[in-house]
Protein backbone atom coordinates (compact mmCIF):
# COMPACT_ATOMS: atom_id res chain seq x y z
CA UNK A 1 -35.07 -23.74 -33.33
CA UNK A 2 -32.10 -21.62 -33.20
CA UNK A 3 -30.21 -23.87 -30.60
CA UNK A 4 -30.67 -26.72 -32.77
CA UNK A 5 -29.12 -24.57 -35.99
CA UNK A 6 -26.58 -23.24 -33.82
CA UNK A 7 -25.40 -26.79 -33.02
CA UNK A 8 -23.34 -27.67 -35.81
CA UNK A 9 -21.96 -24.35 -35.66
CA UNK A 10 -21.26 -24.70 -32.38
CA UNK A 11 -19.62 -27.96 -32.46
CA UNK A 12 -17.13 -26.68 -35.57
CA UNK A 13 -16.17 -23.35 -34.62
CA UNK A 14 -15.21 -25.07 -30.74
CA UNK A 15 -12.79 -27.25 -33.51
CA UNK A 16 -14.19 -30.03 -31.65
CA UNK A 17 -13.96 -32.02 -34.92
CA UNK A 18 -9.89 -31.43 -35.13
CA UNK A 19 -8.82 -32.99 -31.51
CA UNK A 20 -8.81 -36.96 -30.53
CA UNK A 21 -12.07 -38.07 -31.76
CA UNK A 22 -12.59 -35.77 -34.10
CA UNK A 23 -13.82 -37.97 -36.91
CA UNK A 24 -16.65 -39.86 -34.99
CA UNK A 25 -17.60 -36.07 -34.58
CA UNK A 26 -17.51 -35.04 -37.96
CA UNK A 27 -19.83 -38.09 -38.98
CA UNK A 28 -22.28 -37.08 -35.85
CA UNK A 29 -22.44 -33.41 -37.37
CA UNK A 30 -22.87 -35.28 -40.73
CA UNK A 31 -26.11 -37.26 -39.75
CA UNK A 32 -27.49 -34.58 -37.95
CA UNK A 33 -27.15 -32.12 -41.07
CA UNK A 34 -28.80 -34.73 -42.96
CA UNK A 35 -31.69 -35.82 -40.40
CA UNK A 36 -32.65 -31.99 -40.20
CA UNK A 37 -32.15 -31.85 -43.94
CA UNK A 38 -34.26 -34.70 -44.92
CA UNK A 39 -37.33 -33.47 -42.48
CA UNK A 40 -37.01 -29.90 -44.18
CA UNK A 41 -36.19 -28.48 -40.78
CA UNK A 42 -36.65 -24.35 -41.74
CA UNK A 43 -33.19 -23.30 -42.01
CA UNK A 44 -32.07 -19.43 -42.75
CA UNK A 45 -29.70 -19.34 -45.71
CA UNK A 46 -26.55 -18.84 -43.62
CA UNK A 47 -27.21 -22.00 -41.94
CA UNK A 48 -27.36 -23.84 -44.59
CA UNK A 49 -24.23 -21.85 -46.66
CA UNK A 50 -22.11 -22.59 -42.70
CA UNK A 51 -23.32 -26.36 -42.97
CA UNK A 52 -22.47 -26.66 -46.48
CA UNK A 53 -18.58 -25.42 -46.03
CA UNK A 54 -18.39 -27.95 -43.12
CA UNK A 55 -19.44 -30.38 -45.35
CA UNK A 56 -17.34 -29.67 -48.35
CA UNK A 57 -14.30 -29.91 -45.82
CA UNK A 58 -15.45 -33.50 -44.70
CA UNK A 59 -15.41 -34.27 -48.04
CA UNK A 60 -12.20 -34.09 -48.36
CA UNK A 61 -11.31 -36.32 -45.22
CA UNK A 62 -9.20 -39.31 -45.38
CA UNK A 63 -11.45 -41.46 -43.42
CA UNK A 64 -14.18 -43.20 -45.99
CA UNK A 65 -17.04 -42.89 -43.03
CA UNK A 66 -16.52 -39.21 -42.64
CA UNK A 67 -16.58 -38.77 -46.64
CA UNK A 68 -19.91 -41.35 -46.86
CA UNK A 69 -21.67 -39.45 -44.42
CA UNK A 70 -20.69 -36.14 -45.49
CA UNK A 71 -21.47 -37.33 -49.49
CA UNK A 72 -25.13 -38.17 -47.54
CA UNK A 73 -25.84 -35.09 -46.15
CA UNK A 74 -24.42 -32.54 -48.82
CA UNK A 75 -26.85 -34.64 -50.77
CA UNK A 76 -29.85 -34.48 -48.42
CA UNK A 77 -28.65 -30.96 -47.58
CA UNK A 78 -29.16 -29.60 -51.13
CA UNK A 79 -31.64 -31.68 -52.05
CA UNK A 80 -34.08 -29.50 -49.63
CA UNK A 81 -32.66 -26.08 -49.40
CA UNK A 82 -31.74 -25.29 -53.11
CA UNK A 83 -34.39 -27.13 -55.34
CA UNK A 84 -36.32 -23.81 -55.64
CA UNK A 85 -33.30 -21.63 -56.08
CA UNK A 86 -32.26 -19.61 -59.41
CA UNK A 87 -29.94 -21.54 -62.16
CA UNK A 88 -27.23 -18.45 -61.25
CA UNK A 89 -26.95 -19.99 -57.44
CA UNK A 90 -27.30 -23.42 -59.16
CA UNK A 91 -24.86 -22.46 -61.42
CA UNK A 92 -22.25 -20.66 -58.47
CA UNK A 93 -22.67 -24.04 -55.70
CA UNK A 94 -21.81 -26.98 -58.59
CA UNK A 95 -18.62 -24.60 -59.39
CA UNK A 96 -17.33 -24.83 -55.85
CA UNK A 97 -17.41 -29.12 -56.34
CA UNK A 98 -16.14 -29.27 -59.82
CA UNK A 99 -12.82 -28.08 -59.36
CA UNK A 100 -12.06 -30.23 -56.70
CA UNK A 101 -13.16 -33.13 -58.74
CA UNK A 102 -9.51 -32.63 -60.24
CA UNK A 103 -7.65 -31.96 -56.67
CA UNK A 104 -4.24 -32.21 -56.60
CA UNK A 105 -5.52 -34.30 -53.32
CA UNK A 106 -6.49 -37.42 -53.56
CA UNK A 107 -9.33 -37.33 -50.67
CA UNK A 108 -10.81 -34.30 -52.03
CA UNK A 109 -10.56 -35.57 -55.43
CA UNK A 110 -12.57 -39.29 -54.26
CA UNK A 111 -15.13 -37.46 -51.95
CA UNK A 112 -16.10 -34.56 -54.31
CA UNK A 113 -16.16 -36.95 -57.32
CA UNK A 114 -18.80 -39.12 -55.04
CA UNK A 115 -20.89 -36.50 -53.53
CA UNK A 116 -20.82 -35.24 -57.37
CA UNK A 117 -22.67 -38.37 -58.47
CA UNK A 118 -24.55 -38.38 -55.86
CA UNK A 119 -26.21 -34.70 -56.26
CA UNK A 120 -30.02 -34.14 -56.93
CA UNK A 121 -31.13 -34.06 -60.69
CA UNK A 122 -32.18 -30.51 -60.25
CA UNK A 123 -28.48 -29.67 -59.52
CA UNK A 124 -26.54 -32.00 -62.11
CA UNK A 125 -28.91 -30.54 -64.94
CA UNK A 126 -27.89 -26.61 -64.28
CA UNK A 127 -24.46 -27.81 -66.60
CA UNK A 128 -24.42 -31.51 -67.38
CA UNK A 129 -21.68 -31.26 -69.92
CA UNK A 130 -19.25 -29.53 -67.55
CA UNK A 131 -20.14 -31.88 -64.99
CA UNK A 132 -19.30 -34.94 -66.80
CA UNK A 133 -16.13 -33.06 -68.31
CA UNK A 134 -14.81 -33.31 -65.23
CA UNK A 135 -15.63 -36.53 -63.79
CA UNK A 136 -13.77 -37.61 -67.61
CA UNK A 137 -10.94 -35.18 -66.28
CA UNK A 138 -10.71 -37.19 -62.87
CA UNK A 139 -10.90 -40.41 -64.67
CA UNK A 140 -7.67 -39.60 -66.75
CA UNK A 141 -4.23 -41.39 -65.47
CA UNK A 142 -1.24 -39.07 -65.21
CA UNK A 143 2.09 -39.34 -63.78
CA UNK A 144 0.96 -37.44 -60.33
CA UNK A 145 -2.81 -40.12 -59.93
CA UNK A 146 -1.43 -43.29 -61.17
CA UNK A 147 -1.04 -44.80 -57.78
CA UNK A 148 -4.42 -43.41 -56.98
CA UNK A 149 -6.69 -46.33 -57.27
CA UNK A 150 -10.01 -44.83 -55.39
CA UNK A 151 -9.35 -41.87 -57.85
């Protein structure tokens, strides 16, 4: 069990996922986050809080696979390993998305925005009205997004 947790970790710390071929990597480490997630492999909580950062970052990506897959397994990823969790962790993990919802970047604006929507019931219902606050935030035009169109 541990060599299959350490895997990811293994694979992102080596910054395998920056060199040539990096993205087709980052979508590999994406599926296999969200295989293991969807199957409720038993994961220790900094596991799961390593594969979540890696996740946030390929959120941010400019290449629509990379954000798709990492969108899927943030979602999967949560989904499993903080349904039973208090509303103050709740509470702390949909404030690390919702400022990036407004990036000054417009990958990290698009991806977080989508894995936003996409984000288990449980999650979206800890602070609904903040949450759609911001997506309303995201959705206004200014000087700076107006040649955004995925925005």
């Amino acid at each position: 069990m541990e060599s299959i947790t350490q895997t990811c970790i293994d694979i992102l710390e080596e910054r395998f996922c920056r060199s040539f071929g990096g993205d087709p990597m980052r979508i590999a480490v994406c599926h296999f986050i969200q295989d293991l997630s969807s199957e409720g492999f038993p994961l220790l909580d900094a596991v799961v809080d390593r594969w979540l950062k890696a996740l946030r970052e390929c959120l941010a990506s400019a290449d629509s696979n990379v954000q798709q897959s990492a969108i899927s397994a943030v979602t999967a990823l949560i989904g499993e390993y903080f349904r039973h969790q208090p509303v103050e962790k709740l509470t702390a993990l949909l404030n690390h998305f919702l400022p990036e919802v407004t990036s000054n970047t417009q990958q990290a604006r698009v991806g977080n925005a989508l894995a936003l929507g996409s984000m288990p019931r449980f999650l979206l219902t800890v602070s609904l009205p903040k949450v759609i606050q911001q997506l309303c935030t995201c959705a206004l035009i200014t000087d700076k997004t107006l040649q955004w169109a995925e925005s």
